[in-house]
N, C-alpha and C. Protein backbone atom coordinates (compact mmCIF):
# COMPACT_ATOMS: atom_id res chain seq x y z
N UNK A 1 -8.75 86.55 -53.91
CA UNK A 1 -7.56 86.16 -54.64
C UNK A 1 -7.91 85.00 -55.57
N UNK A 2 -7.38 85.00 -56.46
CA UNK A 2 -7.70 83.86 -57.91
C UNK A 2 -6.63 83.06 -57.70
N UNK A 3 -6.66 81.63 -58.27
CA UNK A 3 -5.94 81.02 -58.48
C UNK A 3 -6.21 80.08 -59.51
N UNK A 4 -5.05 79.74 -60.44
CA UNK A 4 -4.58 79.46 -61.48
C UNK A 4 -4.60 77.64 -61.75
N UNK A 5 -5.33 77.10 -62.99
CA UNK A 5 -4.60 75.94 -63.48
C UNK A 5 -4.72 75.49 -64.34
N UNK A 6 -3.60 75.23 -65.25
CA UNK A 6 -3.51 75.20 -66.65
C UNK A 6 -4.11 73.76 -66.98
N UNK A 7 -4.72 73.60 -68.08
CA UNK A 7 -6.13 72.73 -68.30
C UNK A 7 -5.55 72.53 -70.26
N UNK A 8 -5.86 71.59 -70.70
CA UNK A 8 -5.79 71.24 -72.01
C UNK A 8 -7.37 71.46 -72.59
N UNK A 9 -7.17 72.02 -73.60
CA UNK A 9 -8.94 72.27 -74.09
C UNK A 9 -9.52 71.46 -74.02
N UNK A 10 -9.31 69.95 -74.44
CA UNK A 10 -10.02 68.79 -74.38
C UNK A 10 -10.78 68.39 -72.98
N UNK A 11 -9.99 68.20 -72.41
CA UNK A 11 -10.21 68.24 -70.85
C UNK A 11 -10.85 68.91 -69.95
N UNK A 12 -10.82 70.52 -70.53
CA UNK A 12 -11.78 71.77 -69.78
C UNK A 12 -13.16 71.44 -70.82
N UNK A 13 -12.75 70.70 -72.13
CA UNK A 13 -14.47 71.15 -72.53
C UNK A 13 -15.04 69.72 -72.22
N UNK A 14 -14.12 68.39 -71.61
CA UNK A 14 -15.13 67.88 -71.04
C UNK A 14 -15.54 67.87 -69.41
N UNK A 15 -14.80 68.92 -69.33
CA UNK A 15 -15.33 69.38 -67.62
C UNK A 15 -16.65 70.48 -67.61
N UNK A 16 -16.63 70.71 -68.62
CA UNK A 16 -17.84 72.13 -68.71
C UNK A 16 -19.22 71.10 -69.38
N UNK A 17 -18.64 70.20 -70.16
CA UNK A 17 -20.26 68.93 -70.44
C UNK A 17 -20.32 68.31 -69.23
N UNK A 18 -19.15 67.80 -68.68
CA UNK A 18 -19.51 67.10 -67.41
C UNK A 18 -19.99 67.46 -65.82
N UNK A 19 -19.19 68.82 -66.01
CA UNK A 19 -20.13 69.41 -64.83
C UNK A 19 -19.24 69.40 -64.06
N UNK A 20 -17.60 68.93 -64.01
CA UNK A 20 -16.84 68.62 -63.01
C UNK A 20 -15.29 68.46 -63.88
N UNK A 21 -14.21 69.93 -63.34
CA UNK A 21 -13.26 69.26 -63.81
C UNK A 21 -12.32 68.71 -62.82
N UNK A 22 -11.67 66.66 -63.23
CA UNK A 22 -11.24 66.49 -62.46
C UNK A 22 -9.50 65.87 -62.83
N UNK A 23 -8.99 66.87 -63.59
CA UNK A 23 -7.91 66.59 -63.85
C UNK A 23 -6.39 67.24 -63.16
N UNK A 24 -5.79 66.40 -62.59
CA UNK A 24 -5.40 66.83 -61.37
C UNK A 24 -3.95 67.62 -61.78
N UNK A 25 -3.14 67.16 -63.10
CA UNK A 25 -1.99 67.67 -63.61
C UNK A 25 -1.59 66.78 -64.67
N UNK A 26 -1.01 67.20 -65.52
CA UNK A 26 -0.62 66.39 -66.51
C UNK A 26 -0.55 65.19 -66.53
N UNK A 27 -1.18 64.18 -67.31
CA UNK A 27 -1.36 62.93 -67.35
C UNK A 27 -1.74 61.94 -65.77
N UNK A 28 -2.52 63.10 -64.87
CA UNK A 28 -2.29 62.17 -63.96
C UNK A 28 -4.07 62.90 -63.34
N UNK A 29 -5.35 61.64 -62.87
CA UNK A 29 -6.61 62.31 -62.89
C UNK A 29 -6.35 62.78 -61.26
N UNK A 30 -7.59 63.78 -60.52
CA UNK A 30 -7.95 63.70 -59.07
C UNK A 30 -8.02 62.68 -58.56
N UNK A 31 -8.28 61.41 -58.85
CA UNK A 31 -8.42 60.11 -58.17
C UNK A 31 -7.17 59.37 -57.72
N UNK A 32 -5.95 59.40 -58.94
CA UNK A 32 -4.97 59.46 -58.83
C UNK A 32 -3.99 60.23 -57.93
N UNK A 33 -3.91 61.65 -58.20
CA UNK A 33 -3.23 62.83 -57.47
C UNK A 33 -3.62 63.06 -55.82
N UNK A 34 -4.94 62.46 -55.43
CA UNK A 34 -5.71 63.10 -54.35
C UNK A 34 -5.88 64.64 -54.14
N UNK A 35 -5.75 65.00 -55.18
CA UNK A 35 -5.91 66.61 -55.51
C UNK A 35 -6.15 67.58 -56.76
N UNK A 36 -6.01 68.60 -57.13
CA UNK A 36 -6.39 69.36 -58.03
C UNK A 36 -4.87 70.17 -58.00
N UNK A 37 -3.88 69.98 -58.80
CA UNK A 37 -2.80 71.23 -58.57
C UNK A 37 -3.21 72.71 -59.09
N UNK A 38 -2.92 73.40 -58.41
CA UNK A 38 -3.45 75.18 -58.93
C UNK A 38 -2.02 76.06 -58.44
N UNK A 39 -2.36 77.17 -59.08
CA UNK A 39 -0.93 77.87 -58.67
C UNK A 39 -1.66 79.08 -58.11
N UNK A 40 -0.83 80.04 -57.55
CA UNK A 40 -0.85 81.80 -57.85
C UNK A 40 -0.39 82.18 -59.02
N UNK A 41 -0.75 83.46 -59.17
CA UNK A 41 -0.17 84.06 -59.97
C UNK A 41 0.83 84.46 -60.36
N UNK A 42 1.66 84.75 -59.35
CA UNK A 42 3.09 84.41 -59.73
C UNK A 42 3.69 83.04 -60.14
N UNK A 43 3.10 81.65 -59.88
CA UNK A 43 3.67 80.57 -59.96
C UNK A 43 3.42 80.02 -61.36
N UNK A 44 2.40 80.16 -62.00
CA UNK A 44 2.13 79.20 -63.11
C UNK A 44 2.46 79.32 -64.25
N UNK A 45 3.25 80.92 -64.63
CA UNK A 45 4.01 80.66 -65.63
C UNK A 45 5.02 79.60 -65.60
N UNK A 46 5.98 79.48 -64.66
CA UNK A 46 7.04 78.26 -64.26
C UNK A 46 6.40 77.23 -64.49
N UNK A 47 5.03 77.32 -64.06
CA UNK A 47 4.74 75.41 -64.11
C UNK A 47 4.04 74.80 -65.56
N UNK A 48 4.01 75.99 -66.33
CA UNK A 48 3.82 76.16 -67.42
C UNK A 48 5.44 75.39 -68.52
N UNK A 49 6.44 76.22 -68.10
CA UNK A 49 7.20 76.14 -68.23
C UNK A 49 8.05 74.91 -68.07
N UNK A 50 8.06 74.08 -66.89
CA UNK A 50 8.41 72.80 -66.32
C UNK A 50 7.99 71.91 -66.66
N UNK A 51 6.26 71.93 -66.75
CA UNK A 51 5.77 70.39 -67.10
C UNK A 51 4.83 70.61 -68.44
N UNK A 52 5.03 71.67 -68.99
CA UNK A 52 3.67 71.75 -70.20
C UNK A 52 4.39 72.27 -71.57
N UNK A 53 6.23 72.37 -71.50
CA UNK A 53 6.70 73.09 -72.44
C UNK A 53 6.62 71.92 -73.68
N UNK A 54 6.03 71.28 -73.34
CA UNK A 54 6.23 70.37 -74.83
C UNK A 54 5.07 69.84 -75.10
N UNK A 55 4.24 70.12 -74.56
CA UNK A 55 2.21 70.03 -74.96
C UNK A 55 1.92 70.25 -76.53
N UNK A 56 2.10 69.56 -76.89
CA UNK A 56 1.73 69.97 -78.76
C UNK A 56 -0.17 70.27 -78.57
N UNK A 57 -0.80 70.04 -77.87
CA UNK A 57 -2.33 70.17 -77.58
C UNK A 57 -2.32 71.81 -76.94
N UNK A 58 -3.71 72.18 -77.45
CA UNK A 58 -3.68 73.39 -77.32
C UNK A 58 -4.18 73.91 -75.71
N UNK A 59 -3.79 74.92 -75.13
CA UNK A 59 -3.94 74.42 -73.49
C UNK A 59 -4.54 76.51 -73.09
N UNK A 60 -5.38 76.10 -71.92
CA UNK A 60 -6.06 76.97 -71.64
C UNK A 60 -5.65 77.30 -70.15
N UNK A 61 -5.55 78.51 -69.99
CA UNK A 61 -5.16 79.26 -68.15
C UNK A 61 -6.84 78.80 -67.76
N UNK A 62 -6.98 78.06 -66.50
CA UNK A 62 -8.29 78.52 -65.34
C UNK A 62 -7.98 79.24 -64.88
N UNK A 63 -8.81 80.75 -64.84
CA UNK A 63 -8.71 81.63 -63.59
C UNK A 63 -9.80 81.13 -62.76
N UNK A 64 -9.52 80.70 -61.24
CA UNK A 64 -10.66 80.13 -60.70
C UNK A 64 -10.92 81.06 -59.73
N UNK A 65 -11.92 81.27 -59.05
CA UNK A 65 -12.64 82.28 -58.13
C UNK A 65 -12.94 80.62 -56.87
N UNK A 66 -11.75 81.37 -55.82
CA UNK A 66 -12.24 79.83 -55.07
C UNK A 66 -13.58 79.75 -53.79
N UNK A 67 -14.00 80.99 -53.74
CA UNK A 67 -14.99 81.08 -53.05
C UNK A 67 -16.39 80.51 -53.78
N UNK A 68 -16.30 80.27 -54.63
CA UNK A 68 -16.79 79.59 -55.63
C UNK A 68 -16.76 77.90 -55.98
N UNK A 69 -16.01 77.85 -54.88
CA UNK A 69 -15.52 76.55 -55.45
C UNK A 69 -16.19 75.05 -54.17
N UNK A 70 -16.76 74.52 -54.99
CA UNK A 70 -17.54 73.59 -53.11
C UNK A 70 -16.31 72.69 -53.35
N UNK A 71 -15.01 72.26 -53.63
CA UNK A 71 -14.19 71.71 -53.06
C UNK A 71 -13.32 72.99 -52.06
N UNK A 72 -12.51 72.14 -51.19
CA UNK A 72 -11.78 73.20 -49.90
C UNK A 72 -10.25 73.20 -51.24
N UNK A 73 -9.94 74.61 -50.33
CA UNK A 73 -8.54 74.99 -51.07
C UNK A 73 -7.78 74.71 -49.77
N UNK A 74 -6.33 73.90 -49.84
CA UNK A 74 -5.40 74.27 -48.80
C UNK A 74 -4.37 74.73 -49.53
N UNK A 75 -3.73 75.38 -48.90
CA UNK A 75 -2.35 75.80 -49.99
C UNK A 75 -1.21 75.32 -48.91
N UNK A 76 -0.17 74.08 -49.58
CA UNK A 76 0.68 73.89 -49.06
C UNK A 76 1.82 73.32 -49.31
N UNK A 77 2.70 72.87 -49.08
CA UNK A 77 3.87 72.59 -49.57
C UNK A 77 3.94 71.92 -50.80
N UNK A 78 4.79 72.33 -51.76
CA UNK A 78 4.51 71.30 -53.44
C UNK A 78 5.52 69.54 -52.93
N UNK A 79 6.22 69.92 -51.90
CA UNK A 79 6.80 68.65 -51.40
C UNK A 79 6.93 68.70 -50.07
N UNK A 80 6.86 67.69 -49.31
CA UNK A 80 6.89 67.19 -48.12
C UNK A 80 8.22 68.37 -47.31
N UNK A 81 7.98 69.00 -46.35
CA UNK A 81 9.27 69.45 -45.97
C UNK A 81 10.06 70.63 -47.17
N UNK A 82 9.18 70.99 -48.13
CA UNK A 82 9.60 71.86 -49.05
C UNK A 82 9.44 72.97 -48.76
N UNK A 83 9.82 74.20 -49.54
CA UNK A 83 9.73 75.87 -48.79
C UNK A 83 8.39 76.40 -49.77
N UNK A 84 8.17 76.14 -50.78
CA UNK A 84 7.15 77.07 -51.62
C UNK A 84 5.74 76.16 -51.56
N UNK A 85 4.82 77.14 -51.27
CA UNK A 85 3.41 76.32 -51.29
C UNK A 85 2.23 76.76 -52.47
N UNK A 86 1.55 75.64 -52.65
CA UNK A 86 0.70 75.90 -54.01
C UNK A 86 -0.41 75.66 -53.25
N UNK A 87 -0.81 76.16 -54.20
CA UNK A 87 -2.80 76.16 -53.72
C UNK A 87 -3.31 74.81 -54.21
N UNK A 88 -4.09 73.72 -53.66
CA UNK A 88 -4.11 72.62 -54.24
C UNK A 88 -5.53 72.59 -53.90
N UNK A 89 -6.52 72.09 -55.10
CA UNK A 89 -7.76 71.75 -54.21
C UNK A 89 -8.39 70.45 -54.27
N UNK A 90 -8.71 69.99 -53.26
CA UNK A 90 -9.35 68.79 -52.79
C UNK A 90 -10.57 67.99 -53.28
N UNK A 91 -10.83 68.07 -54.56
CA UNK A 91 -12.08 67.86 -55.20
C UNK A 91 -12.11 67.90 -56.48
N UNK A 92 -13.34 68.07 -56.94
CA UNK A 92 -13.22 68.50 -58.69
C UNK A 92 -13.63 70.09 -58.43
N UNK A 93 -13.16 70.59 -59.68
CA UNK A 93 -13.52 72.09 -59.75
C UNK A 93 -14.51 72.43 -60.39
N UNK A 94 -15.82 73.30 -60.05
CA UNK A 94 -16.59 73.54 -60.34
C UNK A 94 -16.56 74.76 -61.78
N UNK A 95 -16.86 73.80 -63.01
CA UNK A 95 -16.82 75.03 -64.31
C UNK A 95 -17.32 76.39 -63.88
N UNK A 96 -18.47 76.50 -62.59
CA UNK A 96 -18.90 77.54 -62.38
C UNK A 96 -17.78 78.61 -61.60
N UNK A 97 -16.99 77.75 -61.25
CA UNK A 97 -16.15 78.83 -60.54
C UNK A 97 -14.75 78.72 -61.14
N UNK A 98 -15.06 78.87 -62.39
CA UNK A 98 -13.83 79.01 -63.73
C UNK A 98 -14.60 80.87 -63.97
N UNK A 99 -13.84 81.75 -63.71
CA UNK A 99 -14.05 83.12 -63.66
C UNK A 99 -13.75 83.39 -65.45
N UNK A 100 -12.61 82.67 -65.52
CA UNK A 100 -11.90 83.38 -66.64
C UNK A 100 -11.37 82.27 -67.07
N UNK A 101 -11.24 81.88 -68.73
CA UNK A 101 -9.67 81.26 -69.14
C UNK A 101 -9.23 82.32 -70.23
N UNK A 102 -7.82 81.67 -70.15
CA UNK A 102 -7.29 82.38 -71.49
C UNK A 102 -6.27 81.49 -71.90
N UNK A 103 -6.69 81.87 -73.32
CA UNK A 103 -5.76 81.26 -74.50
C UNK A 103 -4.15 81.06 -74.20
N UNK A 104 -3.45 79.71 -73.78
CA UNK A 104 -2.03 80.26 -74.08
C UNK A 104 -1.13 79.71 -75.03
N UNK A 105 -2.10 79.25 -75.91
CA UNK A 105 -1.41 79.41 -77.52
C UNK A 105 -2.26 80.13 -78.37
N UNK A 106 -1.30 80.88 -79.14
CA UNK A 106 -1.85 81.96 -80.29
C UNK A 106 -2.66 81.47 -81.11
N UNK A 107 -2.98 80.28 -81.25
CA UNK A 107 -3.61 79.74 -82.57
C UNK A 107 -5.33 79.46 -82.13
N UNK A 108 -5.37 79.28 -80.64
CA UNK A 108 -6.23 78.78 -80.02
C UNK A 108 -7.34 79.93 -79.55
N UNK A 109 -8.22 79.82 -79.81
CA UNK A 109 -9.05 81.74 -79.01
C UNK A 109 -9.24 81.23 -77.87
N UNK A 110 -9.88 81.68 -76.70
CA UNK A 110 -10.64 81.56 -75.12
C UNK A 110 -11.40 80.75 -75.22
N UNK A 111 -11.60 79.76 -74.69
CA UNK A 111 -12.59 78.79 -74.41
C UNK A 111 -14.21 79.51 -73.80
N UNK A 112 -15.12 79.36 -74.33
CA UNK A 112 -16.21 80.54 -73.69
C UNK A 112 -16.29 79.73 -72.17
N UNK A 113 -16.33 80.56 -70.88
CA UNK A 113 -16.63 80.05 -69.63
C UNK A 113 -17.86 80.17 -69.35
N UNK A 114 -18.34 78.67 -68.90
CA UNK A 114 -19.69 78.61 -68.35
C UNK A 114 -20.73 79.64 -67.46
N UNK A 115 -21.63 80.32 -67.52
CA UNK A 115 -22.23 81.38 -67.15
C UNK A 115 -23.30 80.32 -66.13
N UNK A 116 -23.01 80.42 -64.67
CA UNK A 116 -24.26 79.82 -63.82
C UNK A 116 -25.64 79.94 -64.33
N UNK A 117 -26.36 79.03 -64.05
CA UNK A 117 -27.67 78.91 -63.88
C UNK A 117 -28.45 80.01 -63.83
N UNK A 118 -27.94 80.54 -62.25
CA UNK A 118 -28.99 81.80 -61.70
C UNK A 118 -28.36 83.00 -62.44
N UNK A 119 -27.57 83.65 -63.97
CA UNK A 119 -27.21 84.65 -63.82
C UNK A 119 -27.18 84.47 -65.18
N UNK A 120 -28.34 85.56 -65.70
CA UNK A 120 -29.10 85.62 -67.29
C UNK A 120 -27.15 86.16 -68.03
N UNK A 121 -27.54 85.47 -69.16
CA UNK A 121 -26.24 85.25 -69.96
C UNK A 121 -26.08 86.35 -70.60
N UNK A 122 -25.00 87.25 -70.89
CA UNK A 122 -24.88 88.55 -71.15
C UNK A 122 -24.86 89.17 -72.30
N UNK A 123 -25.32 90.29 -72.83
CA UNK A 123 -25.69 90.44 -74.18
C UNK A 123 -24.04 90.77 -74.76
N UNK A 124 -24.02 89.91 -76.09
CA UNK A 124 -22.29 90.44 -76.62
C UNK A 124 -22.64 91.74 -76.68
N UNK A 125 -24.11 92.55 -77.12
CA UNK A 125 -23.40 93.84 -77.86
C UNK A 125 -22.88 94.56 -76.36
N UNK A 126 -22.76 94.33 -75.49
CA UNK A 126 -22.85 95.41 -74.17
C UNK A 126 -21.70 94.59 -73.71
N UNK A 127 -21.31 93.25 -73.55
CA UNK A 127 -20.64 93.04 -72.84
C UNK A 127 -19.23 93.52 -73.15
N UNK A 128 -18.07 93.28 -71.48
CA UNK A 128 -16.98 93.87 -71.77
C UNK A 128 -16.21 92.53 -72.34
N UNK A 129 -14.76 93.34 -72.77
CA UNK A 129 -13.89 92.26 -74.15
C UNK A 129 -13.32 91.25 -72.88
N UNK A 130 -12.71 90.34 -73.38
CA UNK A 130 -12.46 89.06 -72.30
C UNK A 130 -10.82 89.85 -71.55
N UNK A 131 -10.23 89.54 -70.20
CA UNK A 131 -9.65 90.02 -69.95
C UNK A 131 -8.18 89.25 -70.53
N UNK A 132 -7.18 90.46 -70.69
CA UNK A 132 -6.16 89.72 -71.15
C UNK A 132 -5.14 89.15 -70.23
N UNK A 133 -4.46 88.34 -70.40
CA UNK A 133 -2.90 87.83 -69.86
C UNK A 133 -2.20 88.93 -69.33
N UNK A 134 -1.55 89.72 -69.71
CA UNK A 134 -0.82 91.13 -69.32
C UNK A 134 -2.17 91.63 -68.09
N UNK A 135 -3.46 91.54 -68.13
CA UNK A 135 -4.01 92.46 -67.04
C UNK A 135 -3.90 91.53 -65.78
N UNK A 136 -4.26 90.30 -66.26
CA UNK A 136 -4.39 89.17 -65.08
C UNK A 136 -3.00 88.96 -64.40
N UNK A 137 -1.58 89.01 -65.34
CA UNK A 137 -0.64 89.06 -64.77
C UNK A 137 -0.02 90.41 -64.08
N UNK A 138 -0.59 91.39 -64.50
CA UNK A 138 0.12 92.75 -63.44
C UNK A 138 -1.01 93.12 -62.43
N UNK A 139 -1.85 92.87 -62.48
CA UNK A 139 -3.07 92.86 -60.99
C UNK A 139 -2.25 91.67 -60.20
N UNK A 140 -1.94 90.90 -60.34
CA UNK A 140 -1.06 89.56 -59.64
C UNK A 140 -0.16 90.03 -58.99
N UNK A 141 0.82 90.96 -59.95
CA UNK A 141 1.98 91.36 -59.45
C UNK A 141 2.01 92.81 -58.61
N UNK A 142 0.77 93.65 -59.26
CA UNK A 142 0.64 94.87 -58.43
C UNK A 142 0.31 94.59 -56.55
N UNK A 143 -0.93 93.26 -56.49
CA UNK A 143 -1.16 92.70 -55.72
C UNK A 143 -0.10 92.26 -54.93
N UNK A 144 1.10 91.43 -55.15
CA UNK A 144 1.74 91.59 -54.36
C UNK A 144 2.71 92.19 -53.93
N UNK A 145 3.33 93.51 -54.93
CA UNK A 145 3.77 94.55 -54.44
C UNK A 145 3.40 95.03 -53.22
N UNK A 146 1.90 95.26 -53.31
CA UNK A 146 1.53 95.63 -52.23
C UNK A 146 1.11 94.90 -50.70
N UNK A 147 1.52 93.84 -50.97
CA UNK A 147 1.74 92.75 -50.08
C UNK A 147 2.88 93.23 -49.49
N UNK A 148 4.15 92.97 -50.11
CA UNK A 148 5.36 93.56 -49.36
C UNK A 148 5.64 94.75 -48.96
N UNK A 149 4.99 95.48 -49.76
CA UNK A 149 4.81 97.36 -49.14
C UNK A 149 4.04 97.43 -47.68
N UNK A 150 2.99 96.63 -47.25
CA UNK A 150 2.78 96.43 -46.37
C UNK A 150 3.44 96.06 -45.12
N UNK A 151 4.40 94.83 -45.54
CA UNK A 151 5.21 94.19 -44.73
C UNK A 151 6.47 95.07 -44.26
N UNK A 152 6.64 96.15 -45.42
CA UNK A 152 7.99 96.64 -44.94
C UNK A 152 7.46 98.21 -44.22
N UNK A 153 6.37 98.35 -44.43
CA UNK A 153 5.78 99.26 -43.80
C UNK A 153 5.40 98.87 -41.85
N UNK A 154 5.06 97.77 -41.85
CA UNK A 154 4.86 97.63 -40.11
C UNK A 154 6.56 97.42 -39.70
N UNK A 155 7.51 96.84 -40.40
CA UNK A 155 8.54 96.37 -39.69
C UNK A 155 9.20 98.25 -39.46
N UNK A 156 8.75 99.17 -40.31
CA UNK A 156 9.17 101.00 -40.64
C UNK A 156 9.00 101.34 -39.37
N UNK A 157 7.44 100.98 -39.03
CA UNK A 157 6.54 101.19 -38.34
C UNK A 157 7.46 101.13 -36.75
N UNK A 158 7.23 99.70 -36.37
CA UNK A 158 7.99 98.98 -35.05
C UNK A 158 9.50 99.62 -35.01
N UNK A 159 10.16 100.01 -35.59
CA UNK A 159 11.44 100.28 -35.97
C UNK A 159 11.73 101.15 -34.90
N UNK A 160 10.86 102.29 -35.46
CA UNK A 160 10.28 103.81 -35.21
C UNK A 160 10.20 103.33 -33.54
N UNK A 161 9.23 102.62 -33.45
CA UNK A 161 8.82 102.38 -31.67
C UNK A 161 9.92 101.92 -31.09
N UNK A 162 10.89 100.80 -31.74
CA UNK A 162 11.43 100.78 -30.47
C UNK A 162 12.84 101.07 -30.65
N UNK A 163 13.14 102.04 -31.42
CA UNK A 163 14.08 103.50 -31.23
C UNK A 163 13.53 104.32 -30.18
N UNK A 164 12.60 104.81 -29.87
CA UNK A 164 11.72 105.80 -28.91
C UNK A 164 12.02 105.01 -27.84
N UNK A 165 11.26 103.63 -27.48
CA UNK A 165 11.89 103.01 -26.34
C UNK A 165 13.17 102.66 -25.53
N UNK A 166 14.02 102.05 -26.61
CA UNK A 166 15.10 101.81 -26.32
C UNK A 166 16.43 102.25 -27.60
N UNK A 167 16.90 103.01 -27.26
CA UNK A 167 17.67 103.98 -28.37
C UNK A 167 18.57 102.96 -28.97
N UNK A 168 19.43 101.68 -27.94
CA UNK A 168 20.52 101.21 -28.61
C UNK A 168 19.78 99.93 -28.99
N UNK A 169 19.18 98.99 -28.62
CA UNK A 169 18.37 97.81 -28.76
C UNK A 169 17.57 98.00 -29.47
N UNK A 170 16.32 98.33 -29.33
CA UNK A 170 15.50 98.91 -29.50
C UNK A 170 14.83 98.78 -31.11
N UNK A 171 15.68 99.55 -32.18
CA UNK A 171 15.29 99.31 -33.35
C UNK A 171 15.52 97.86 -34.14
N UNK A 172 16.63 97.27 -33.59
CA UNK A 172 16.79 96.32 -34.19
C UNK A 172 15.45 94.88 -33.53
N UNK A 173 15.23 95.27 -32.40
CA UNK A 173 14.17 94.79 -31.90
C UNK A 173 13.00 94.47 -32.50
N UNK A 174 12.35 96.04 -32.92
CA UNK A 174 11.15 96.27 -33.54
C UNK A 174 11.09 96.05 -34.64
N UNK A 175 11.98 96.23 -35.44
CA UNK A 175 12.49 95.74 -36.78
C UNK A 175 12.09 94.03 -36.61
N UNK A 176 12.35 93.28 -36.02
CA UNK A 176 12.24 91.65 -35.97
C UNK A 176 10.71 91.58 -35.59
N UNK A 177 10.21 92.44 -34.32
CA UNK A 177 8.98 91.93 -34.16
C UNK A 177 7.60 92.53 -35.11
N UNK A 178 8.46 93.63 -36.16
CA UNK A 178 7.69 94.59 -37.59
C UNK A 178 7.51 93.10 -38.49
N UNK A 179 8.87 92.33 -38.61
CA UNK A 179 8.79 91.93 -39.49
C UNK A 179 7.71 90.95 -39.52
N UNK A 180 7.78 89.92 -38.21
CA UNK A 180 7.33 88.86 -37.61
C UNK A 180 5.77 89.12 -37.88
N UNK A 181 5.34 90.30 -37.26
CA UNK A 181 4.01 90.67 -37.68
C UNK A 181 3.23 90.67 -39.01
N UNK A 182 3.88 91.37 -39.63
CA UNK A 182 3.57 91.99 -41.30
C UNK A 182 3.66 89.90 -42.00
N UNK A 183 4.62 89.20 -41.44
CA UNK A 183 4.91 88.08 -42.40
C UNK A 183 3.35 87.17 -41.86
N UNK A 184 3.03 87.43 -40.36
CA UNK A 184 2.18 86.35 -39.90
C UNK A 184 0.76 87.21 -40.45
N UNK A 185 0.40 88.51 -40.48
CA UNK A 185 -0.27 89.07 -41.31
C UNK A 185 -0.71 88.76 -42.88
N UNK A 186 -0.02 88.90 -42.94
CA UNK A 186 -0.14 88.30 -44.68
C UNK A 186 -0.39 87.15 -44.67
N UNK A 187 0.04 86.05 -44.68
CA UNK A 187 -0.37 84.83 -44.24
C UNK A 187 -1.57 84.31 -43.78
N UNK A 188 -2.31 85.42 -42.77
CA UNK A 188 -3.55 85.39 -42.48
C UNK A 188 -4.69 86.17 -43.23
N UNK A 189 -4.10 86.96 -43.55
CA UNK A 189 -5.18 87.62 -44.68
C UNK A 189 -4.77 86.78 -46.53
N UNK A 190 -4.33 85.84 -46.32
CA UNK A 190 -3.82 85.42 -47.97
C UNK A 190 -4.63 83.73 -46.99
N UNK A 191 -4.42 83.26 -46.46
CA UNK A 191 -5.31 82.16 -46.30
C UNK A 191 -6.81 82.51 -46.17
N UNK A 192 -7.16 83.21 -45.63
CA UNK A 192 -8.56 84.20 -45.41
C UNK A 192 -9.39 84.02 -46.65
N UNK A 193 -8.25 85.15 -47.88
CA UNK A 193 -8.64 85.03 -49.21
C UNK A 193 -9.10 83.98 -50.12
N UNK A 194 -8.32 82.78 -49.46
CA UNK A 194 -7.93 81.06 -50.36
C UNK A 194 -9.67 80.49 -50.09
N UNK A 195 -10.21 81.20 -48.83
CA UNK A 195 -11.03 80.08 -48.52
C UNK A 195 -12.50 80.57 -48.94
């Protein structure tokens, strides 16, 4: 799973000379923040939206690959006691594990992303075109379609069982312990992914 954070060009191209980007969110560094804010894919248009709608500087998506990344990812509450959790990481982010950016102003092209050390740099005439916004955002969203197709599939699942068991109880039962499953499931295979 990728995760997302919107970066000002200035800032990503002195994280790609420096070797380290450590800018934690708008006007504020990692040293400051004690963190790196990052989103999912579903989240960072909004945060795009909230804290960057008035950026006159031209600003670039990180797609980051966090297995890639020698800082730890936790993903957790954006506030103390809050319901929605962001992926935040604990360090500077390694340009090497910047997968992808993309342009999100029209005027601005892709920032070229740093190609590791160990992995000969790719010929333009062969290589493929950079991926777009629309693909990165419906793999996001197909992705978690199928997140919840899953979820509503074990609670289908349990439903089924404990109708068979118990005809009057029974479904509404399995139904709670379908759901309970499929939610603590996901959760474990989506932290799995983070790390």
């Amino acid at each position: 799973m990728r995760i997302f954070h919107i970066a000002t060009v200035p800032d990503w191209e002195a994280a790609r000379a420096s070797g380290a980007y450590t800018t934690s969110t708008r006007g504020r560094t990692l040293a400051e923040e004690g963190f790196i804010h990052a989103s999912r894919g579903d989240q960072w248009q909004a945060v795009r939206q909230r804290y960057y709608a008035d950026v006159t500087e031209p600003l670039v998506l990180l797609v980051i690959d966090p297995d890639l990344l020698t800082s730890p990812v936790v993903v957790e509450p954006a506030v103390p006691g809050g319901g929605q959790t962001f992926p935040h990481v604990y360090g500077p982010i390694d340009p090497a594990a910047v997968v992808q950016t993309i342009a999100l102003d029209p005027d601005v092209t892709a920032v070229p992303t740093p190609v590791p050390a160990t992995t000969p740099a790719p010929d333009p005439a062969t290589a493929e075109p950079a991926e777009s916004f629309s693909r990165v955002y419906l793999r996001e969203m197909f992705r978690n379609v199928a997140i919840a197709s899953g979820v509503l599939l074990v609670v289908v699942l349990c439903t089924l069982v404990g109708r068979a068991v118990e005809p009057e109880w029974g479904p509404i039962t399995g139904a709670l312990v379908g759901f309970v499953v499929g939610v603590v499931a996901v959760r474990l295979v989506t932290r799995r992914s983070l790390r």
